[in-house]
C-alpha atoms as a PDB file:
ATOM      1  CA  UNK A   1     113.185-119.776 -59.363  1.00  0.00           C
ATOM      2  CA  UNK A   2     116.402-119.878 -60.995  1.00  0.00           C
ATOM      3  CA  UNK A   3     120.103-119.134 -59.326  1.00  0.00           C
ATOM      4  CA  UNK A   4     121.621-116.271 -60.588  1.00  0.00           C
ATOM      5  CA  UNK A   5     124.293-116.593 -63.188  1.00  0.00           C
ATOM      6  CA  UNK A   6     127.930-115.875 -62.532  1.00  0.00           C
ATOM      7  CA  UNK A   7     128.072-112.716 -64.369  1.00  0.00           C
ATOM      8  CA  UNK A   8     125.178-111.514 -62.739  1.00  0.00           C
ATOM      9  CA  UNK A   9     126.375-112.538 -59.380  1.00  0.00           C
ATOM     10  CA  UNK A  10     128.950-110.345 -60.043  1.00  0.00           C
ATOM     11  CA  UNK A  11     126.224-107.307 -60.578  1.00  0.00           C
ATOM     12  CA  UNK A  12     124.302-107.882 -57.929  1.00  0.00           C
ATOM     13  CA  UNK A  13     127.648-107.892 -55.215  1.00  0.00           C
ATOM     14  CA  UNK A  14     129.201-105.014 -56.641  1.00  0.00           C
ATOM     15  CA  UNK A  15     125.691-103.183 -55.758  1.00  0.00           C
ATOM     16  CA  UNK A  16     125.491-104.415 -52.457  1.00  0.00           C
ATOM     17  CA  UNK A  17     129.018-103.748 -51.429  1.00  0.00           C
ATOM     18  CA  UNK A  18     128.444-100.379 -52.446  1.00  0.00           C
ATOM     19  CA  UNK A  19     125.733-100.070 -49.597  1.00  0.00           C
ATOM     20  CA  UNK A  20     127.348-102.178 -47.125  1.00  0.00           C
ATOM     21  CA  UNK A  21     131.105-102.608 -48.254  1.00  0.00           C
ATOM     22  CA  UNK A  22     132.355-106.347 -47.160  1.00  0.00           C
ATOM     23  CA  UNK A  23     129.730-107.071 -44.897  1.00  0.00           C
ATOM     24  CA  UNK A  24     128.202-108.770 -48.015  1.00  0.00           C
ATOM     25  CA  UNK A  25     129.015-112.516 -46.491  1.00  0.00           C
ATOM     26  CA  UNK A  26     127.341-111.435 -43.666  1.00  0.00           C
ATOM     27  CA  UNK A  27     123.863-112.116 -45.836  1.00  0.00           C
ATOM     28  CA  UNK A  28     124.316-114.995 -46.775  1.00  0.00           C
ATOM     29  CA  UNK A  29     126.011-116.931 -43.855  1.00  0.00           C
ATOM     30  CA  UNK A  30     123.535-115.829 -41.158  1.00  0.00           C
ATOM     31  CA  UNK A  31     123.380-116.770 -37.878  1.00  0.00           C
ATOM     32  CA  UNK A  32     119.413-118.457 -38.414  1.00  0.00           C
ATOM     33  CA  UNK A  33     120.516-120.070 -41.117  1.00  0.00           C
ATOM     34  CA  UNK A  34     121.860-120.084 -44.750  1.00  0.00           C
ATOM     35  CA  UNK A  35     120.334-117.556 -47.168  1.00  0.00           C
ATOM     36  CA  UNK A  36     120.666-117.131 -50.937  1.00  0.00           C
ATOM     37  CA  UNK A  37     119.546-114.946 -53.787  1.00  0.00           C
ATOM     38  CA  UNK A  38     117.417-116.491 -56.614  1.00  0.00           C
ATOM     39  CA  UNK A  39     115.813-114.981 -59.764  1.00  0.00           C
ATOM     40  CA  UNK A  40     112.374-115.055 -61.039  1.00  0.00           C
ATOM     41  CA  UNK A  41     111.169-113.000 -63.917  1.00  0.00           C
ATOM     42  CA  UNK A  42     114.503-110.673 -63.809  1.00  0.00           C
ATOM     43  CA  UNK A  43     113.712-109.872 -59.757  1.00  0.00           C
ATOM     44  CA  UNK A  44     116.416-111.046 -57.579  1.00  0.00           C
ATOM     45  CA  UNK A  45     114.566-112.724 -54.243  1.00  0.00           C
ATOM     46  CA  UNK A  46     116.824-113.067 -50.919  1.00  0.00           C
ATOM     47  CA  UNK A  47     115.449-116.358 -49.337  1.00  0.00           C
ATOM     48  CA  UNK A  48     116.476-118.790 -46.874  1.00  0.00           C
ATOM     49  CA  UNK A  49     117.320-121.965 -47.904  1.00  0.00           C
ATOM     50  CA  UNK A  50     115.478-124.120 -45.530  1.00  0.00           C
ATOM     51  CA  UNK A  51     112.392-122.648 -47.179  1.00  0.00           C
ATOM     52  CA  UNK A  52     113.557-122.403 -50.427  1.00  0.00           C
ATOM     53  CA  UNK A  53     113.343-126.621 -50.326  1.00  0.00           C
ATOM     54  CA  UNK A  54     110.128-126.179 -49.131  1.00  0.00           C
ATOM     55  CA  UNK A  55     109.021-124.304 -52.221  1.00  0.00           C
ATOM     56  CA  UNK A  56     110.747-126.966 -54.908  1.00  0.00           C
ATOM     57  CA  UNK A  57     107.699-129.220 -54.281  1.00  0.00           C
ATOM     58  CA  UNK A  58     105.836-125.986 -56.490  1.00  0.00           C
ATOM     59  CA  UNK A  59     105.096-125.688 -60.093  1.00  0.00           C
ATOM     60  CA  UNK A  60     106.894-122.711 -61.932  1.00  0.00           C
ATOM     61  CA  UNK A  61     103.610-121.245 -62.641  1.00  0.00           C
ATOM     62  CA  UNK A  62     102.284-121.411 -58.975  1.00  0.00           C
ATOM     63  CA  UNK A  63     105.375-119.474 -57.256  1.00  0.00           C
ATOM     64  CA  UNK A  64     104.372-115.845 -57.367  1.00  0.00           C
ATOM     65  CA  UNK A  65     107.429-114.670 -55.402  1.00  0.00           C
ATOM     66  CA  UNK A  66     109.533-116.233 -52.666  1.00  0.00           C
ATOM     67  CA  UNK A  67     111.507-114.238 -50.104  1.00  0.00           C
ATOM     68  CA  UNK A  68     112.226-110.823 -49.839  1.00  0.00           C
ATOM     69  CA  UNK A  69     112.552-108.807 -53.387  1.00  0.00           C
ATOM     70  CA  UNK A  70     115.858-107.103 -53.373  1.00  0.00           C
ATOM     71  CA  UNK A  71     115.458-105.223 -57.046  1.00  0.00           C
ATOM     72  CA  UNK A  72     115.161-106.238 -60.784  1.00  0.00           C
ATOM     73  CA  UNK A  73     117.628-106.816 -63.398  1.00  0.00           C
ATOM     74  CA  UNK A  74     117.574-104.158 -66.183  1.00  0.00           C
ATOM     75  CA  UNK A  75     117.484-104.838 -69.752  1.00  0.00           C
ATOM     76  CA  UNK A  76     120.765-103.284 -70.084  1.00  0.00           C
ATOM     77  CA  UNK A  77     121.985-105.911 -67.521  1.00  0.00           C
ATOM     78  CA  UNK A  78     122.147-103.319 -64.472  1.00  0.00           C
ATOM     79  CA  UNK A  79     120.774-103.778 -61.063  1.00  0.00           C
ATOM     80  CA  UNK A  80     118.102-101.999 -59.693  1.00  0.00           C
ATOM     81  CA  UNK A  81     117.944-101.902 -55.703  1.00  0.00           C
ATOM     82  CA  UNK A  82     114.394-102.315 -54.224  1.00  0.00           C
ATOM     83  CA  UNK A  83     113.226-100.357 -50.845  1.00  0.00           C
ATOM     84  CA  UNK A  84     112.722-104.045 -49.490  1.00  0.00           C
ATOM     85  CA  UNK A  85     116.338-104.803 -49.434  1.00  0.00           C
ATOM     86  CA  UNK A  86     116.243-101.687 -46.869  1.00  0.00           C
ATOM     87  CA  UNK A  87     115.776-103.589 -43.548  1.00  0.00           C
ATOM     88  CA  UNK A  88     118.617-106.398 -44.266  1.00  0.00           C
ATOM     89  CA  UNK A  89     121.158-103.540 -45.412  1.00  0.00           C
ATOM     90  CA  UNK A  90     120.377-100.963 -42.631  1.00  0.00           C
ATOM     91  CA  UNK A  91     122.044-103.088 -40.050  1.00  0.00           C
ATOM     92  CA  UNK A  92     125.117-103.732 -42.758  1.00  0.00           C
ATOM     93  CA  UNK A  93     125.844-100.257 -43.785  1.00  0.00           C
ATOM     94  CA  UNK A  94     129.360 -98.921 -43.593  1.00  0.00           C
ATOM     95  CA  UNK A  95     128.253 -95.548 -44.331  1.00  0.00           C
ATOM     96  CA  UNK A  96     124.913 -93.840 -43.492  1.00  0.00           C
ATOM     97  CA  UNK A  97     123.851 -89.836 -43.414  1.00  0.00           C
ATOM     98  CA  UNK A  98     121.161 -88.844 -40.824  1.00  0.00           C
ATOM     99  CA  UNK A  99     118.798 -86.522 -41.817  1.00  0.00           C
ATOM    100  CA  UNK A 100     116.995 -83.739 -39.623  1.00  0.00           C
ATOM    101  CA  UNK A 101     113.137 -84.049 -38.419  1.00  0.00           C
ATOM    102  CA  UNK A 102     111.725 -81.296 -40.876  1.00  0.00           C
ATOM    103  CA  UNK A 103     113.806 -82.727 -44.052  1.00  0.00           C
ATOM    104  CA  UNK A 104     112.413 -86.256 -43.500  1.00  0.00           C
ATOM    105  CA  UNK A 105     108.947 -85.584 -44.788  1.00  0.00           C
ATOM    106  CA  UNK A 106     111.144 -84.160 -47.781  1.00  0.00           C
ATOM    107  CA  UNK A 107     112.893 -87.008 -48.468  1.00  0.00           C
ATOM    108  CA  UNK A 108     109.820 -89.452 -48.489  1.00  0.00           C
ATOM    109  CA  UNK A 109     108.533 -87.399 -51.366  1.00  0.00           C
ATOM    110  CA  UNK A 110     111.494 -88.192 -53.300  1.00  0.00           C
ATOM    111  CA  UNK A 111     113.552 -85.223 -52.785  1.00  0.00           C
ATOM    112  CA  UNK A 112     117.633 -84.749 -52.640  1.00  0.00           C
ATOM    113  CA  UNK A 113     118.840 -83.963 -49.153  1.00  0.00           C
ATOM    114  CA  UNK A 114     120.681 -80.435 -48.689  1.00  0.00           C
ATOM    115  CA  UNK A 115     123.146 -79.570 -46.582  1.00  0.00           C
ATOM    116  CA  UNK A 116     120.682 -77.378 -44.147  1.00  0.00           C
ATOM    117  CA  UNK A 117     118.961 -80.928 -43.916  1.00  0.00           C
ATOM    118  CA  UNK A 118     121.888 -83.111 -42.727  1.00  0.00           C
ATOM    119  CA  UNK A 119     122.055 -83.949 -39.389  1.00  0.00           C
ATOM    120  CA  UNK A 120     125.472 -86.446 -39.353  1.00  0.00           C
ATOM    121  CA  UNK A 121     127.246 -88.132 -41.648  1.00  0.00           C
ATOM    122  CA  UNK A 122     129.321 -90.873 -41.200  1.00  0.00           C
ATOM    123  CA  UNK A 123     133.286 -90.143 -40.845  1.00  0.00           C
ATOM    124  CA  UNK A 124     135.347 -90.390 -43.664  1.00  0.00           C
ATOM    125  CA  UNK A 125     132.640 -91.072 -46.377  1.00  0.00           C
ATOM    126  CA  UNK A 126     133.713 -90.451 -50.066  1.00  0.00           C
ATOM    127  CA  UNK A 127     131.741 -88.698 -53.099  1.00  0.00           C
ATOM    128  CA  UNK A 128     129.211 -91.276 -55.070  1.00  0.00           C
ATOM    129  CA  UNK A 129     129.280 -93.717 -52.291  1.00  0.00           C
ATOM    130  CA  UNK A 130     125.941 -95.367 -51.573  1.00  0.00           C
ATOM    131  CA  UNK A 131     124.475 -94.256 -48.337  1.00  0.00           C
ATOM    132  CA  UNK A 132     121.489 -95.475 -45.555  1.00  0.00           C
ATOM    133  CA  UNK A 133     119.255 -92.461 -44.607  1.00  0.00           C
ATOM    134  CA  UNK A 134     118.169 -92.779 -41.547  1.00  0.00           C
ATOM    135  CA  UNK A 135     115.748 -90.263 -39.021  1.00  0.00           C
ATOM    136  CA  UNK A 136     117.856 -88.776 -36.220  1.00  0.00           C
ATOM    137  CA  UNK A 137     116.179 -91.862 -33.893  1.00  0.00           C
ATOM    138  CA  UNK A 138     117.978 -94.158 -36.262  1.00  0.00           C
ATOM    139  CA  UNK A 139     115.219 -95.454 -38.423  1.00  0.00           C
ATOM    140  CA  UNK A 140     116.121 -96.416 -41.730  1.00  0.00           C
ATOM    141  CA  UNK A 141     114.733 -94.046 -44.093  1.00  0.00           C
ATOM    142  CA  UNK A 142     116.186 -95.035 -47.641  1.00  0.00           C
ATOM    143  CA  UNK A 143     119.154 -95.177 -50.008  1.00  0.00           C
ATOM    144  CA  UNK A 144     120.795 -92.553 -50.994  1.00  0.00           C
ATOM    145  CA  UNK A 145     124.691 -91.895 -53.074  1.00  0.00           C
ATOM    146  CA  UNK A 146     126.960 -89.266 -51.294  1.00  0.00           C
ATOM    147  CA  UNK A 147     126.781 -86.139 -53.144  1.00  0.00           C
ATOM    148  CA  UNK A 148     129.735 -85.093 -51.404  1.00  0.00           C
ATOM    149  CA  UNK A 149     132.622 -86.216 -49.224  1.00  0.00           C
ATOM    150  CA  UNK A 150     132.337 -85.719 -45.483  1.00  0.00           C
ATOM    151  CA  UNK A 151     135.076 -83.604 -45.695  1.00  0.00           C
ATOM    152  CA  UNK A 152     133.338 -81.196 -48.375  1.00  0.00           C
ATOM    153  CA  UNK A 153     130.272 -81.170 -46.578  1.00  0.00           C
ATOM    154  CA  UNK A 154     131.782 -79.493 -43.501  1.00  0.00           C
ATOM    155  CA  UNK A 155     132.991 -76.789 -45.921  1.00  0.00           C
ATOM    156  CA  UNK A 156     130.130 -76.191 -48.661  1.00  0.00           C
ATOM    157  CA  UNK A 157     127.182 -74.043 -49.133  1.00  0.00           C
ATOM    158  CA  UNK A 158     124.078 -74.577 -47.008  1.00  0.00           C
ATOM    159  CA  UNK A 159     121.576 -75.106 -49.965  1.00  0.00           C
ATOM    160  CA  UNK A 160     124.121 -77.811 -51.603  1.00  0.00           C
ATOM    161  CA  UNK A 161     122.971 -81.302 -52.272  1.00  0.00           C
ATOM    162  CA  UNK A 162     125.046 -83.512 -50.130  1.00  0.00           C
ATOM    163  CA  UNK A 163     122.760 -87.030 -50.731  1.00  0.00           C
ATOM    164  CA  UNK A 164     121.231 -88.286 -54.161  1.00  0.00           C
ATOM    165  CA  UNK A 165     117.554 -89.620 -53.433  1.00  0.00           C
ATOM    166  CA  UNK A 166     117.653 -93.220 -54.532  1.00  0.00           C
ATOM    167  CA  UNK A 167     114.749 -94.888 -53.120  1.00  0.00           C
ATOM    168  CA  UNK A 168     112.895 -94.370 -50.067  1.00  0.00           C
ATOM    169  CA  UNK A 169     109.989 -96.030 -47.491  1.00  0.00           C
ATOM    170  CA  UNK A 170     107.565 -93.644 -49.132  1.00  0.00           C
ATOM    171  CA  UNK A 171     107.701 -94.955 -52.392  1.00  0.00           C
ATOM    172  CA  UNK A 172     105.143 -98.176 -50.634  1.00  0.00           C
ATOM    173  CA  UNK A 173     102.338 -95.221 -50.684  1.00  0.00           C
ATOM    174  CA  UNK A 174     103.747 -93.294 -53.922  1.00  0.00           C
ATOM    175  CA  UNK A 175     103.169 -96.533 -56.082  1.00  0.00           C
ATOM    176  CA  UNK A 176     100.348 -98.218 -54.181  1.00  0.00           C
ATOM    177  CA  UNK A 177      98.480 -98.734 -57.439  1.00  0.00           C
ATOM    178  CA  UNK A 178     100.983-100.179 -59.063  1.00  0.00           C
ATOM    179  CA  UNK A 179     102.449-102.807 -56.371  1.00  0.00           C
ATOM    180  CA  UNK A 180      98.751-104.656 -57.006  1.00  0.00           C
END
């Protein structure tokens, strides 16, 4: 496992702070200890440090993965958030949309979220900014990008799409055959 280059540092912030805004340092400089993101085979792997010394004893070609996956690098040189990143941003997230019980099962297939489906949004959130769904008992659901502000949502048409589908909890089932 490699550390992540500067410029790609840089990616992989600007991502995150879209989700959960400055609360970025709150990652890394965690109360159980000090974490850190590494890169293997253009994956970007959030581990702590205590056992990421453990793991330098390893050969290269013995380390399958270490830590949690938080997405993959892109050809291009974008950054690609993972639905594992989804319980250590959840807690983070400066702006999050909950989402009614009958549009859930809609949303783990992959599907935008309408207005009819919305069940709160968070106060002041603006157009295209990245979003935590969560179930109206405040389980994290997915990600999602704003669609609309809050203050357009109040105002538009019930059949509008107020949440982009990003990545959800049902994508573990949806690509069970490829995750082997």
């Amino acid at each position: 496992m490699k550390r992540l280059t500067e410029e790609k540092t840089k990616i992989l912030f600007e991502k995150l702070s879209k989700y959960i805004g400055p609360n970025v340092k709150l990652l890394i400089d965690r109360p159980d200890g000090t974490y850190c993101f590494r890169e293997m085979n253009s994956r970007v792997y959030y581990v702590s440090e205590k056992i990421l010394k453990l793991a330098e004893g390893l050969k290269k070609n013995e380390l399958v993965s270490l830590g949690t996956c938080f997405g993959k690098f892109t050809k291009g040189n974008k950054f690609i958030l993972h639905i594992t990143a989804l319980t250590f941003l959840a807690p983070y997230a400066q702006y999050k949309i909950w989402v009614k019980p009958s549009t859930e099962q809609q949303f783990l297939y992959g599907n935008h979220i309408t207005k009819t489906g919305l069940g709160r949004i968070t106060e002041n959130t603006p157009m295209y900014q990245g979003v935590i769904v969560m179930s109206m008992n405040d389980t994290p659901l997915g990600f999602g990008v704003a669609a609309k502000s809050t203050a357009d949502c109040k105002l538009a048409d019930p059949l509008v799409t107020v949440c982009f589908h990003q990545a959800d909890i049902g994508e573990y089932i949806r690509s069970e055959d490829t995750l082997i």
